[in-house]
Protein backbone atom coordinates (compact mmCIF):
# COMPACT_ATOMS: atom_id res chain seq x y z
CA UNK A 1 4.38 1.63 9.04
CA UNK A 2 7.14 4.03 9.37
CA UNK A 3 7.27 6.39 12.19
CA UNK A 4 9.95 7.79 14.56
CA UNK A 5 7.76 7.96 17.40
CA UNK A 6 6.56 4.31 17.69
CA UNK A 7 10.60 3.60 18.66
CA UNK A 8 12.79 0.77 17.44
CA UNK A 9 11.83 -0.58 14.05
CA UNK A 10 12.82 -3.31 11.51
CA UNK A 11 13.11 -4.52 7.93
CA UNK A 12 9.93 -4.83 6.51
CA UNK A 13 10.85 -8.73 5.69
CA UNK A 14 10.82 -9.10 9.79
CA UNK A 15 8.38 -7.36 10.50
CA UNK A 16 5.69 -8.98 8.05
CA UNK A 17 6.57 -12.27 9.01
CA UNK A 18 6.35 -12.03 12.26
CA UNK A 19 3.12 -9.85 12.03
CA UNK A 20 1.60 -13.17 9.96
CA UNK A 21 3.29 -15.86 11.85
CA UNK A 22 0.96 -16.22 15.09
CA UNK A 23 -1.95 -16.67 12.53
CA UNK A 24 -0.59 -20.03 11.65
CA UNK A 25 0.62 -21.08 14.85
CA UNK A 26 -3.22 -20.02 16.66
CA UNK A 27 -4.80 -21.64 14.38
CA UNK A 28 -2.91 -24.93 13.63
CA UNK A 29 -3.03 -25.24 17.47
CA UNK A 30 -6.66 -24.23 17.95
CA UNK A 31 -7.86 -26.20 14.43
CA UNK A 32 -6.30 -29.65 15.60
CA UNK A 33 -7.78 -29.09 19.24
CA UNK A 34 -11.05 -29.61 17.45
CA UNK A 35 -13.37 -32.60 17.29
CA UNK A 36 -14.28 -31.86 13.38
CA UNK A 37 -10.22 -31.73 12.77
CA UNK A 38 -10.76 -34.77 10.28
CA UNK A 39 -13.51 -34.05 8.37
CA UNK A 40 -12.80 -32.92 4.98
CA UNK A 41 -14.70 -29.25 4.66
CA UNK A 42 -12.91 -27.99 7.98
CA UNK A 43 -9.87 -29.45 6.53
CA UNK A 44 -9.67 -27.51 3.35
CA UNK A 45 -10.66 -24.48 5.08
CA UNK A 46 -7.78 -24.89 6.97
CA UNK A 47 -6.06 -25.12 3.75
CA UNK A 48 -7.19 -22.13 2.11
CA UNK A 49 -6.62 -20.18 5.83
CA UNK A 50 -2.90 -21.06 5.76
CA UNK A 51 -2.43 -20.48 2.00
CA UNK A 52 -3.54 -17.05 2.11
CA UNK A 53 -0.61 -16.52 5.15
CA UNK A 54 2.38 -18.22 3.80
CA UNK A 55 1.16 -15.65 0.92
CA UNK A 56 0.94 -12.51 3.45
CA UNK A 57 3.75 -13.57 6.23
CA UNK A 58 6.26 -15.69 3.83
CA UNK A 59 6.32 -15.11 -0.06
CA UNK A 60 4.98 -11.36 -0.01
CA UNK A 61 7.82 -10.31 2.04
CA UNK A 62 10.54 -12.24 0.48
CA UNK A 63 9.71 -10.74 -2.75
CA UNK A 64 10.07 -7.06 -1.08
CA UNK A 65 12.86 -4.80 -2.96
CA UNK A 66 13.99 -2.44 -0.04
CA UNK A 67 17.43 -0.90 0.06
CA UNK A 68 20.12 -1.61 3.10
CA UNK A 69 20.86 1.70 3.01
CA UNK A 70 17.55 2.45 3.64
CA UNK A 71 15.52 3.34 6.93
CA UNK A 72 13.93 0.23 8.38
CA UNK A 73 10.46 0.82 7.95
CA UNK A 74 8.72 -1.10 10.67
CA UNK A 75 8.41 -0.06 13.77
CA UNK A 76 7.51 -2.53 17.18
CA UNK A 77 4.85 -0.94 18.20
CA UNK A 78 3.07 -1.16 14.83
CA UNK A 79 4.52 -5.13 14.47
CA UNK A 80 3.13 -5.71 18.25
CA UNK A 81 -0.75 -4.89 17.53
CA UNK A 82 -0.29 -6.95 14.75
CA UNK A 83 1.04 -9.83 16.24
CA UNK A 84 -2.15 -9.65 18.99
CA UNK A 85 -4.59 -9.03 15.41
CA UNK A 86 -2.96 -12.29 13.80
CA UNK A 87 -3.34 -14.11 17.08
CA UNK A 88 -6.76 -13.76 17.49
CA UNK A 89 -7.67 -14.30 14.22
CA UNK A 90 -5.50 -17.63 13.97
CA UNK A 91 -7.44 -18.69 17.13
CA UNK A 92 -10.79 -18.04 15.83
CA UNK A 93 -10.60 -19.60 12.58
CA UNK A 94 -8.96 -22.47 13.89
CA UNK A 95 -11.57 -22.79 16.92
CA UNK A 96 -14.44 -22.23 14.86
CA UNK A 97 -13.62 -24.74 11.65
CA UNK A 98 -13.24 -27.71 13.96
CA UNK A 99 -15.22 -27.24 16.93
CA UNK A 100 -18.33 -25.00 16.33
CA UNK A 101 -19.53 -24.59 12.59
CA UNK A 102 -21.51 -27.46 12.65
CA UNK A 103 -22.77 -26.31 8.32
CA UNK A 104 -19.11 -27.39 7.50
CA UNK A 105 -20.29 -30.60 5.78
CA UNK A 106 -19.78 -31.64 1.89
CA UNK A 107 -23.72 -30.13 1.54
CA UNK A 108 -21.81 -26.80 2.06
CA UNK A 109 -19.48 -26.71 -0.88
CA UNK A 110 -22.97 -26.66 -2.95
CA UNK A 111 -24.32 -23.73 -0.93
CA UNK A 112 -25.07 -20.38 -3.04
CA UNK A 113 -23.07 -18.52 0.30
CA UNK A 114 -20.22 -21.36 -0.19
CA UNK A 115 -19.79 -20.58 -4.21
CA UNK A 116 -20.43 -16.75 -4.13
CA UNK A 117 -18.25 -16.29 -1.58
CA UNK A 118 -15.18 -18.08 -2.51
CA UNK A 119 -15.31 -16.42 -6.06
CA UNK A 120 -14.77 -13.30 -4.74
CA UNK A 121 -12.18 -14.45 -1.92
CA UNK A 122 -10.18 -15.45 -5.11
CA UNK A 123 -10.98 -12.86 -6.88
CA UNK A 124 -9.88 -10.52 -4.16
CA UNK A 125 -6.76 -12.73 -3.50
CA UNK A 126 -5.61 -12.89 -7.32
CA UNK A 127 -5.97 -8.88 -7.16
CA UNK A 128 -4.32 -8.02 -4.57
CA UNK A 129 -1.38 -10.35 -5.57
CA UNK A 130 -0.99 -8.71 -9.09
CA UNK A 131 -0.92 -5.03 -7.50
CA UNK A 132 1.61 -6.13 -5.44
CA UNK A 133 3.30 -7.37 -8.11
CA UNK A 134 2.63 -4.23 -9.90
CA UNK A 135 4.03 -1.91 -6.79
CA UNK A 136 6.76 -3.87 -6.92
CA UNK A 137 8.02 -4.13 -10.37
CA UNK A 138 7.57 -0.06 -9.90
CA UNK A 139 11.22 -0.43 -7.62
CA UNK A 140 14.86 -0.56 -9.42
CA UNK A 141 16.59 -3.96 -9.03
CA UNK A 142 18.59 -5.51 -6.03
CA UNK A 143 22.01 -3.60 -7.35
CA UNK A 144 20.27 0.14 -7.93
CA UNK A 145 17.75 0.29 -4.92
CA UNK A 146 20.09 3.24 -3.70
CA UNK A 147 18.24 5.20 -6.33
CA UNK A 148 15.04 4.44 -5.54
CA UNK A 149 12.62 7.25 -7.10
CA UNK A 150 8.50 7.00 -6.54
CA UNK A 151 6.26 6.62 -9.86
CA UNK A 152 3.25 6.46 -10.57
CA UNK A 153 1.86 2.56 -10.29
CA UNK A 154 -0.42 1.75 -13.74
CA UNK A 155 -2.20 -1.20 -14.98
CA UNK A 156 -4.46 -3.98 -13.60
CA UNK A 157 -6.60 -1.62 -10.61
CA UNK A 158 -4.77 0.48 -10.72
CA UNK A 159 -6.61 2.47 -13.57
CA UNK A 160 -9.41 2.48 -11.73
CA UNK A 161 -8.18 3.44 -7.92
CA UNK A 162 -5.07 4.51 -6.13
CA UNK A 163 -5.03 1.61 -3.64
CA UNK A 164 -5.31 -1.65 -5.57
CA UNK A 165 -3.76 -3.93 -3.32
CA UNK A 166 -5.79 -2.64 -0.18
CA UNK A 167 -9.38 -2.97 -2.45
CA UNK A 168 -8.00 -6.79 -3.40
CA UNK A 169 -7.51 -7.91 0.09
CA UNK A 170 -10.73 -6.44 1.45
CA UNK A 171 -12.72 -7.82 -0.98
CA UNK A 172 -11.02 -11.35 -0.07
CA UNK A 173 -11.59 -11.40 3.47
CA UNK A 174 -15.44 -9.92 2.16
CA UNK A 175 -15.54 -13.27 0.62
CA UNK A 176 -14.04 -15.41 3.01
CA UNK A 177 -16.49 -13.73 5.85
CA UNK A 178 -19.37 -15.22 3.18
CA UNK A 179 -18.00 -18.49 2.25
CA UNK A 180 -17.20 -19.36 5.66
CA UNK A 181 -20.70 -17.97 6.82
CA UNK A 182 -18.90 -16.78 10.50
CA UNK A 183 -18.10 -14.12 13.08
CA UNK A 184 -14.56 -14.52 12.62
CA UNK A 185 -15.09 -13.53 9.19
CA UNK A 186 -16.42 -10.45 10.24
CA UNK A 187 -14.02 -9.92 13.03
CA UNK A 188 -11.02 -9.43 9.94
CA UNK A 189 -13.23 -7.89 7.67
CA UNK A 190 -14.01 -4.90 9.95
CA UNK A 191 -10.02 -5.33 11.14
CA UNK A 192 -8.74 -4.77 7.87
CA UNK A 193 -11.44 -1.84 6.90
CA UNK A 194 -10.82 -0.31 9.96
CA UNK A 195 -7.16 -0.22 9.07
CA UNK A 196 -6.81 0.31 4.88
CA UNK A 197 -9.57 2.28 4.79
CA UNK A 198 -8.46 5.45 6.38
CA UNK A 199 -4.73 4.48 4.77
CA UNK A 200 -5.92 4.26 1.69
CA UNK A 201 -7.39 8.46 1.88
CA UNK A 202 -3.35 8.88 3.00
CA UNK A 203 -1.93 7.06 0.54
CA UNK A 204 -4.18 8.80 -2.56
CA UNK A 205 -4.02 12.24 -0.85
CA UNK A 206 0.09 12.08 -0.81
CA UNK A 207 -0.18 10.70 -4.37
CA UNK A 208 -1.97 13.49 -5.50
CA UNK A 209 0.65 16.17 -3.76
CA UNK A 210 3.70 14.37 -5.02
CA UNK A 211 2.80 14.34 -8.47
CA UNK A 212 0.87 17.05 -10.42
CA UNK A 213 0.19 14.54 -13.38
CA UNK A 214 -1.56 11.80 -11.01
CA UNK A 215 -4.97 10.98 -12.77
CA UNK A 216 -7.78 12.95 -11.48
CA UNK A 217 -10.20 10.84 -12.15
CA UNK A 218 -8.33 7.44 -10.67
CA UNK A 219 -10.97 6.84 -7.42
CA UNK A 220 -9.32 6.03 -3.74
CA UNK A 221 -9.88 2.51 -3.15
CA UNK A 222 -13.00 0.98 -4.64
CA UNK A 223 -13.85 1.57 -8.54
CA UNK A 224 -15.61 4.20 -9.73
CA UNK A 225 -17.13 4.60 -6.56
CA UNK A 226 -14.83 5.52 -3.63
């Protein structure tokens, strides 16, 4: 997200959390504008919608270890097409849960597309958590981020593939698009492939100049295949 020529920038703290707030504000406004607001399936969508974003807008970035010394890595321009990505999204989901999926009934949550699906939104949420955690447990404490050095980040996925956290959260929103059966699923599926797909060649590709030791064998973004 860091580039001189996109103009002013900020922490990345900022900048993620207001990149992920307009997904809770759409939706909660668009959700509760709904006639099936009550009902219990729409309801813990709605739950499981805003979990994954206080996850992504609040908690991830909290837990970020950057330096003050440091160039702020997020630039507006980058934080703006976010904020209009988030938006939509929000407004979608929220739209959609309570007003048109009319399958979002208790028969649902024994559906095979209900039960496959959310096993691998979980699956892709748990993953993409612990490489985070990973990344980040790769970075010197609060009191020596001054000397901040790159390494190599192994364990969990990361055996496997270079860009473990990007893998975990497209297979999530894979599953959500399934368990939620809708076009909004799609619409953040294709989003976020559209966007960590082509990152992911960037990030593996400087990996593999920086260090002469990095595994030649350890795959891009999705195991043993890509």
């Amino acid at each position: 997200f860091s580039s001189s020529k996109y103009g002013f920038s900020m922490s990345s703290r900022l900048g993620w959390f207001l990149m992920d707030l307009p997904a809770w504000t759409t939706f909660i406004i668009s959700f509760f504008r709904g006639p099936n607001c009550g009902e219990f399936v729409p309801m813990l969508f709605m739950v499981i919608f805003l979990i994954h974003y206080t996850n992504r807008g609040i908690i991830f970035p909290f837990l970020i270890r950057t330096s003050p010394n440091r160039k702020k890595p997020f630039s507006l321009f980058v934080v703006l097409c976010g904020v209009v990505a988030t938006s939509f999204h929000g407004y979608l989901n929220g739209t959609y849960f309570s007003t048109f999926a009319d399958h979002l009934t208790i028969d649902w949550l024994s559906d095979a597309r209900f039960l496959i699906g959310i096993v691998i939104y979980y699956t892709g949420f748990i993953l993409n958590i612990h490489s985070d955690s990973i990344v980040r447990n790769l970075r010197p404490s609060k009191r020596d981020l001054d000397r901040l050095s790159y390494k190599i980040p192994n364990g969990g996925l990361f055996q496997w593939v270079t860009c473990a956290s990007y893998f975990g959260e497209l297979l999530a929103w894979f599953g959500f698009a399934l368990f939620t059966w809708s076009l909004s699923g799609v619409y953040i599926l294709t989003l976020s492939a559209a966007n960590l797909i082509p990152r992911a060649f960037e990030t593996h590709n400087w990996y593999r100049q920086k260090f002469e030791e990095y595994p030649k064998d350890r795959k891009v973004l999705i195991p043993f295949i890509l």
